[in-house]
Protein backbone atom coordinates (compact mmCIF):
# COMPACT_ATOMS: atom_id res chain seq x y z
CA UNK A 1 -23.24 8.70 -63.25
CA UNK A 2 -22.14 6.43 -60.59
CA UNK A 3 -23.78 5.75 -57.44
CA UNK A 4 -23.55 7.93 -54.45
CA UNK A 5 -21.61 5.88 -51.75
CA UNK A 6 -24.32 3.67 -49.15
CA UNK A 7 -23.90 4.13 -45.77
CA UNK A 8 -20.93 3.32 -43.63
CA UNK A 9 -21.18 -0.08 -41.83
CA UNK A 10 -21.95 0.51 -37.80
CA UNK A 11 -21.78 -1.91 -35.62
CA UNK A 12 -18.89 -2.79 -36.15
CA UNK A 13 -16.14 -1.40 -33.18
CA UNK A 14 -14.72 -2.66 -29.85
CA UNK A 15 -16.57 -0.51 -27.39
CA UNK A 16 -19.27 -1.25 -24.66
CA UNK A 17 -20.09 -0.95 -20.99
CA UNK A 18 -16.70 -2.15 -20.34
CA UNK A 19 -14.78 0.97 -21.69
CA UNK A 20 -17.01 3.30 -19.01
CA UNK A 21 -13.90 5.41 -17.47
CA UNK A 22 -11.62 4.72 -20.27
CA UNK A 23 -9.87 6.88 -22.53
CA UNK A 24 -11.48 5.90 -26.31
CA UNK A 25 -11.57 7.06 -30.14
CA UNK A 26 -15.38 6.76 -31.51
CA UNK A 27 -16.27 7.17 -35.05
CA UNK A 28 -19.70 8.16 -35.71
CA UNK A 29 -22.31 9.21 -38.39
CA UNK A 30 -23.80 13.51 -38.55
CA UNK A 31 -27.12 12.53 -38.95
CA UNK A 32 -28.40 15.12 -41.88
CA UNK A 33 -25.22 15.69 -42.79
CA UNK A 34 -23.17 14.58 -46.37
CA UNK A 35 -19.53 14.19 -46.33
CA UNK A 36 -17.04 15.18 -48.98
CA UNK A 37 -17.56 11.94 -51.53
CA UNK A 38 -21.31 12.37 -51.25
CA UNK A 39 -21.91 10.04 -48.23
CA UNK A 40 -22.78 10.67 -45.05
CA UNK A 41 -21.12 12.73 -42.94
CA UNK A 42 -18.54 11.02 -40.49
CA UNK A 43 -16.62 12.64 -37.00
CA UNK A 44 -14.19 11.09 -34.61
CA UNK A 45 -14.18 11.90 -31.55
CA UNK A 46 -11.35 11.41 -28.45
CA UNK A 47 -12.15 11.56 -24.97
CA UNK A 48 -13.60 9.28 -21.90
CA UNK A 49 -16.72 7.37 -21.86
CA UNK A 50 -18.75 8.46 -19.09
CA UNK A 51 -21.19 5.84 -19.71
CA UNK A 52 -22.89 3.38 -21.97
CA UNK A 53 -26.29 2.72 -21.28
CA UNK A 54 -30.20 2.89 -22.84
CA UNK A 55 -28.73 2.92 -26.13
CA UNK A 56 -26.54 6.01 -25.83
CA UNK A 57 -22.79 6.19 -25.28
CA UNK A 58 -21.47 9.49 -23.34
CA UNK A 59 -17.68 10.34 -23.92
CA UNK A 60 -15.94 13.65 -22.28
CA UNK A 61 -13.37 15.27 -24.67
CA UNK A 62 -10.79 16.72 -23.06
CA UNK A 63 -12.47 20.20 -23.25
CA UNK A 64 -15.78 21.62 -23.28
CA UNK A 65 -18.83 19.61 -22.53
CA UNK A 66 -19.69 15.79 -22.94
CA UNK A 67 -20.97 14.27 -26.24
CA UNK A 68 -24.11 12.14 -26.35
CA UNK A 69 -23.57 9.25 -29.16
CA UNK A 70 -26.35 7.59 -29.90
CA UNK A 71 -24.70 3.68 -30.49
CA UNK A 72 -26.60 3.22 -33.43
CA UNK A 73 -24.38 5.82 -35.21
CA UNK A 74 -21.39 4.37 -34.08
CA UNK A 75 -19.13 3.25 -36.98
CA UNK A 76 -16.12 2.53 -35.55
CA UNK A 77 -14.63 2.75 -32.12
CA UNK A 78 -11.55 1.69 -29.41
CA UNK A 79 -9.73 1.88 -26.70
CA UNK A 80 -7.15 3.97 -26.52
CA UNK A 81 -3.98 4.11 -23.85
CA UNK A 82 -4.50 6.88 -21.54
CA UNK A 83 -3.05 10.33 -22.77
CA UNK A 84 0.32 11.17 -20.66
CA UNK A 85 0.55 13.04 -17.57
CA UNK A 86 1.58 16.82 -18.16
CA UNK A 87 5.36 15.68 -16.46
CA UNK A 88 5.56 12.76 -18.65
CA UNK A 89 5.20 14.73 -21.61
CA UNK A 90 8.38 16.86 -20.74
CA UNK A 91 11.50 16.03 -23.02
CA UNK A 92 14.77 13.94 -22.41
CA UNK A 93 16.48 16.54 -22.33
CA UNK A 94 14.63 18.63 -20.13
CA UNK A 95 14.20 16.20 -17.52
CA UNK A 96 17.78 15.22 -17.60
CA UNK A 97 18.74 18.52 -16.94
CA UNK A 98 17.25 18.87 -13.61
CA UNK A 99 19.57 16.65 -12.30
CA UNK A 100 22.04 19.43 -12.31
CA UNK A 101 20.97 20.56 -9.27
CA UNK A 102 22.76 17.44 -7.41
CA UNK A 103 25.83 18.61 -8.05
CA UNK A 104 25.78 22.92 -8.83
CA UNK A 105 29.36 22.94 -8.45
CA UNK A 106 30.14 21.03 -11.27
CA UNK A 107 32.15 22.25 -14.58
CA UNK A 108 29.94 22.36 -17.14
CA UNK A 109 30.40 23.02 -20.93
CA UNK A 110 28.06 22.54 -23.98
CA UNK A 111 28.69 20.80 -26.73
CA UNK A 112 25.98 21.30 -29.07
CA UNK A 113 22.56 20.47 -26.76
CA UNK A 114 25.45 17.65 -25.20
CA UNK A 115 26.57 19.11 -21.93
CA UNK A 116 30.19 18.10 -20.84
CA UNK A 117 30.65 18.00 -17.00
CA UNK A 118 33.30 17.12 -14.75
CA UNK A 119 33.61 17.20 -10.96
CA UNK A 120 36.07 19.30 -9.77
CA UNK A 121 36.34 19.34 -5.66
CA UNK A 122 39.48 17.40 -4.78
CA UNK A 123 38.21 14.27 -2.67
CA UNK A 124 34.73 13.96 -3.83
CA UNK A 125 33.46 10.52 -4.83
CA UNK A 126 33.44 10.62 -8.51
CA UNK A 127 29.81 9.76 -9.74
CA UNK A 128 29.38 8.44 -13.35
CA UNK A 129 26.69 11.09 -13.70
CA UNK A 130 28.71 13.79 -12.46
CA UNK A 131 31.77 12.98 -14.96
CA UNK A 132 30.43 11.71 -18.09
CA UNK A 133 28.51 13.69 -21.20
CA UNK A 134 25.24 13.87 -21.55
CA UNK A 135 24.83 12.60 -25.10
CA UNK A 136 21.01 13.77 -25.35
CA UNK A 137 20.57 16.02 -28.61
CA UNK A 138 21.96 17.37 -31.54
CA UNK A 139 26.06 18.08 -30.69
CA UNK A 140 26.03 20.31 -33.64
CA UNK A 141 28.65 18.63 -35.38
CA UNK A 142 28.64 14.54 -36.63
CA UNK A 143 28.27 12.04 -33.40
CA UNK A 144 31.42 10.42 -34.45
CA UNK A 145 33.56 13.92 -34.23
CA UNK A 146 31.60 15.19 -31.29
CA UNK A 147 32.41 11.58 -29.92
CA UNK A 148 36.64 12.67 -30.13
CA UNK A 149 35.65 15.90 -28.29
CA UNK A 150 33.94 14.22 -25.44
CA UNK A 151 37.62 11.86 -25.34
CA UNK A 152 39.60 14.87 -25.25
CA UNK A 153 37.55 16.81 -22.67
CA UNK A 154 38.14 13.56 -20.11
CA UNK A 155 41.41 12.64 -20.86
CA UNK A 156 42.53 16.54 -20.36
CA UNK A 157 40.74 16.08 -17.08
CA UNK A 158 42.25 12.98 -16.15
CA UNK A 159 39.17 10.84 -16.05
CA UNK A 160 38.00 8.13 -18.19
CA UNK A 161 35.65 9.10 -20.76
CA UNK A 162 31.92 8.52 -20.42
CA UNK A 163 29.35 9.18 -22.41
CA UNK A 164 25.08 9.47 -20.70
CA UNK A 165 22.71 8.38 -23.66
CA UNK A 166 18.65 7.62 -23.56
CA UNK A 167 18.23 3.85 -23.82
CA UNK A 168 17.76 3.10 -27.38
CA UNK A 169 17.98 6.09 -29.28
CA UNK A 170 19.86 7.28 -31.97
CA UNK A 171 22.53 8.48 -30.85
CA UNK A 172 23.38 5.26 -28.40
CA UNK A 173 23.23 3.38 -32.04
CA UNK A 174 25.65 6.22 -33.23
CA UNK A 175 28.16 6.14 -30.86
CA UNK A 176 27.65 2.06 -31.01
CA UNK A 177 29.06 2.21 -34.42
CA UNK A 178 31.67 4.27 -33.72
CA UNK A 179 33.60 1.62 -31.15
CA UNK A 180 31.72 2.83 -28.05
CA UNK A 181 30.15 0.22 -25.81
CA UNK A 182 28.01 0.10 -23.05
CA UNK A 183 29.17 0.52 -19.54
CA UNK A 184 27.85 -2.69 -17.97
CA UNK A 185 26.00 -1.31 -14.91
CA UNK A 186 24.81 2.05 -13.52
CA UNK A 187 22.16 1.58 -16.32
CA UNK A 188 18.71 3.61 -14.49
CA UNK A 189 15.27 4.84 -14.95
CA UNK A 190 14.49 8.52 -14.39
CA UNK A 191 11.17 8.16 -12.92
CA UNK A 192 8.37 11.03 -12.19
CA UNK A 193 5.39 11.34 -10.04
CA UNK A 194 3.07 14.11 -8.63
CA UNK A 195 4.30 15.17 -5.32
CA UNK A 196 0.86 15.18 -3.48
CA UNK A 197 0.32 11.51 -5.03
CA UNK A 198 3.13 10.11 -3.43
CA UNK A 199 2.63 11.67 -0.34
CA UNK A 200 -1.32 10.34 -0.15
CA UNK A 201 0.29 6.94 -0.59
CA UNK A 202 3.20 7.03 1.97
CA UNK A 203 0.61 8.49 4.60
CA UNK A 204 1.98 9.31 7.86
CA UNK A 205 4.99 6.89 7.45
CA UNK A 206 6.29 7.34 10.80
CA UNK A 207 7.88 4.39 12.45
CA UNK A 208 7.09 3.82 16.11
CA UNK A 209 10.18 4.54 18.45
CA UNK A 210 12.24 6.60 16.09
CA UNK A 211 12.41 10.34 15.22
CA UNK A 212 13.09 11.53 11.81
CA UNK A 213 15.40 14.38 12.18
CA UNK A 214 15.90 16.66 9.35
CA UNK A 215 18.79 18.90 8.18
CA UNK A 216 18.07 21.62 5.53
CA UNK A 217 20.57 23.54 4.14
CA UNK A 218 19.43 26.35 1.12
CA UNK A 219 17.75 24.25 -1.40
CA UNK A 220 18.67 20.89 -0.02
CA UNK A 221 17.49 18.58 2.65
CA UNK A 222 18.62 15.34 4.21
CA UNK A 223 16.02 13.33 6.66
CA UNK A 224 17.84 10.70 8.79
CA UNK A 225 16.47 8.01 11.23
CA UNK A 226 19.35 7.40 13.68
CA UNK A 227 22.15 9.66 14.39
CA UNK A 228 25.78 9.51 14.21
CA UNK A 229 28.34 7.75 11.41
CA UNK A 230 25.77 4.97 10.40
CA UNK A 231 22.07 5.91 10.71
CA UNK A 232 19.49 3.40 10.53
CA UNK A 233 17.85 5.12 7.13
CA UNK A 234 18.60 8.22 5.03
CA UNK A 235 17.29 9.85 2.04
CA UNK A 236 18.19 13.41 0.51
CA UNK A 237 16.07 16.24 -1.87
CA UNK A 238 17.19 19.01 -3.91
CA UNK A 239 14.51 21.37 -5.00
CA UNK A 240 14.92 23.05 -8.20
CA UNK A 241 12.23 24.82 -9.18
CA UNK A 242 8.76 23.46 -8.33
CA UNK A 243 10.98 19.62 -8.89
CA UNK A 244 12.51 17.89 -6.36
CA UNK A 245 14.72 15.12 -6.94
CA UNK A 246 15.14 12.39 -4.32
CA UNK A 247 18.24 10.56 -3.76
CA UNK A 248 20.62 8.56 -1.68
CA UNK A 249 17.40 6.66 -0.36
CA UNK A 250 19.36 3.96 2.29
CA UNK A 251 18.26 1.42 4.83
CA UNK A 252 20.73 -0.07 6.81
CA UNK A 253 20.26 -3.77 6.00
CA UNK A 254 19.59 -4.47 9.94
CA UNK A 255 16.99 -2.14 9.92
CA UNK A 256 15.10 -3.35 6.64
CA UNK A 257 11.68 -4.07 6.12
CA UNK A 258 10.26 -1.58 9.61
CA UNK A 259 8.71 1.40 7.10
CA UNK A 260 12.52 3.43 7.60
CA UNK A 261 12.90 4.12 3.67
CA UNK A 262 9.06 5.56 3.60
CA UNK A 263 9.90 7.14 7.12
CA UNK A 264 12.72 9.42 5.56
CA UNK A 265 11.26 9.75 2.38
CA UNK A 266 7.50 11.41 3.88
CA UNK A 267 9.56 13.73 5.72
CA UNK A 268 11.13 14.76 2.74
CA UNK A 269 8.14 15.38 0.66
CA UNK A 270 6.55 17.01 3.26
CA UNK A 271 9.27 19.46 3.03
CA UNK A 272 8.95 19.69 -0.30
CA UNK A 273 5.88 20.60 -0.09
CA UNK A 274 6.37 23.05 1.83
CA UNK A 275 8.72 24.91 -0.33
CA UNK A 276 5.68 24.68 -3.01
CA UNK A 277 7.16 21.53 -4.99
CA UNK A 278 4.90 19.89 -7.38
CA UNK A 279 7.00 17.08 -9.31
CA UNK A 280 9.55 14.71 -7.50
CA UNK A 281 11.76 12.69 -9.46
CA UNK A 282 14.36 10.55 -9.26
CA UNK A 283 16.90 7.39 -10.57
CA UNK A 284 16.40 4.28 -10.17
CA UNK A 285 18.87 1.29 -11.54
CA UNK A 286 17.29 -1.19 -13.84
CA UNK A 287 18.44 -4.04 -11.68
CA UNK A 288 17.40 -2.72 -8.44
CA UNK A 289 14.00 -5.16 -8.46
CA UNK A 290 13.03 -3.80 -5.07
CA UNK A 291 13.85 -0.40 -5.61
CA UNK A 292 11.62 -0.45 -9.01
CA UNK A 293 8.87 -2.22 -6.83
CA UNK A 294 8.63 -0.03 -3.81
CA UNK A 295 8.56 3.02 -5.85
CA UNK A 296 6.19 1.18 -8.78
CA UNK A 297 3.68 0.78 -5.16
CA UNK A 298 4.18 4.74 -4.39
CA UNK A 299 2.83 5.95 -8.20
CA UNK A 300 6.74 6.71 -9.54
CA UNK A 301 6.33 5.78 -12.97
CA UNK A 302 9.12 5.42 -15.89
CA UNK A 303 9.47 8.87 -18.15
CA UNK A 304 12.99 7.13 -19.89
CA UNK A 305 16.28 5.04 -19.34
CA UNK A 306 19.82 6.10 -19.30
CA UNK A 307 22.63 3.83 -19.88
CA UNK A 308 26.40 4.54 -19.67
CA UNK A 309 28.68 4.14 -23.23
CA UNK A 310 32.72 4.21 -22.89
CA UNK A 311 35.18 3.87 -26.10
CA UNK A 312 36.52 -0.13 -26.72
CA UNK A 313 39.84 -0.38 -25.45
């Protein structure tokens, strides 16, 4: 009969005092217990170490109370990346979809979970986002024959056809093999924060000698510094929901570098607030450097990147 199995090797992991407040995975022996092939009894364990000291290592799952480990027991143990905010565990999809509140007057059909949409007030400045598919999904048919229905939507329409994929995924690769290449530029981040984070790091942005007036109309809001044709800063919110997206953020370049942009913006998200907003989101291009910076300093961070695809000529 063979041997029952020895005991597990402890000692052995890559925790300490220097993973106090981090997020960690900790394997460790039931003492008194036997597990399944006869040895002793083994549990994991996920949470954050709350401390590591006089031999003991405390870690706080994420419910119910905290776990004292004795670090003797401890087979096996690391550091693990912290678990994603509640708004950065929302889908694509989902968070590409509140972007429809930018433009409600759009046309707007589905394709599968693809949405087709098309601006269609005479003199509006077209926007890529406005007139291309959003290729995020199944289109319930093949990629390459949804792909023809997105060109004949367009061309019906009059504009060029576009297609709005998630950096990288399968469908981008898809439509890649089917002749469609990438736009060149417009190429962004969607970017999420907590509302009441951002505003704790703006503070009272308000710039000495100017008044930021604000304009609300329904669910919208514009906050400008400087009146007129050509104010000094803008920046505009739609709510939708408990979200509010922020956009057309502008600084007139005279005017750069006096706290304008965080001027317009606080105003905003105070009204937000207001209005009982919780998320705030927003676009960012890719090679904006300072745009990614200033709003990598206010706690924006990256949920996914969009890029534009159009057919080969």
């Amino acid at each position: 009969m063979p041997d029952a199995p020895g005991p597990p090797d402890v000692g052995h992991h890559l925790l300490g005092p220097h993973v106090v407040g981090r997020r960690v995975v900790v394997r460790r022996l039931i003492r008194g217990e036997t597990g399944p092939t006869g040895g002793p009894a083994l549990t994991d364990l996920l949470g954050v170490c709350l401390s590591w000291a006089d031999g003991t290592c405390v870690v706080q799952p994420e419910s119910g109370e905290p776990v004292r480990i004795p670090v003797a027991d401890i087979v096996s143990g690391k550091p693990v990346p912290p678990r994603p905010s509640v708004r950065q565990r929302v889908g694509v999809r989902e968070a590409e979809a509140r972007t429809a509140s930018l433009w409600p007057a759009l046309e707007r059909l589905p394709l599968g979970e693809w949405e087709l949409r098309c601006q269609t007030v005479p003199g509006e400045v077209l926007r890529k986002r406005a007139n291309s598919c959003l290729a995020i999904g199944d289109p319930g048919r093949p990629v390459h024959d949804a792909l023809q229905d997105v060109i004949a939507f367009y061309e019906r329409r009059s504009r060029d056809p576009l297609i709005q994929v998630e950096a990288g995924s399968a469908v981008e690769d898809e439509a890649r093999a089917s002749g469609w290449r990438p736009l060149g530029y417009g190429e962004a981040q969607f970017r999420l924060a907590g509302l009441s984070r951002v505003r704790r790091a703006l503070g009272r942005s308000r710039p000495e000698g100017h008044q930021v007036e604000l304009t609300v109309t329904g669910p919208r809001a514009l906050a400008a510094v400087g009146t007129g044709c050509d104010p000094m800063a803008e920046a505009q919110a739609t709510l939708d929901g408990d979200w509010l997206g922020v956009y057309g953020v502008t600084v007139d370049p005279a005017h750069r570098r006096r706290g304008l942009a965080s001027a317009v913006l606080a105003e905003l998200l105070d009204w937000g607030a207001e209005q009982g907003a919780l998320t705030v989101w927003l676009h960012v291009e890719t090679v904006n450097a300072a745009g990614l910076a200033f709003w990598d300093a206010l706690g924006f961070e990256p949920h996914h990147t969009c890029r534009y695809l159009a057919p080969a000529r």
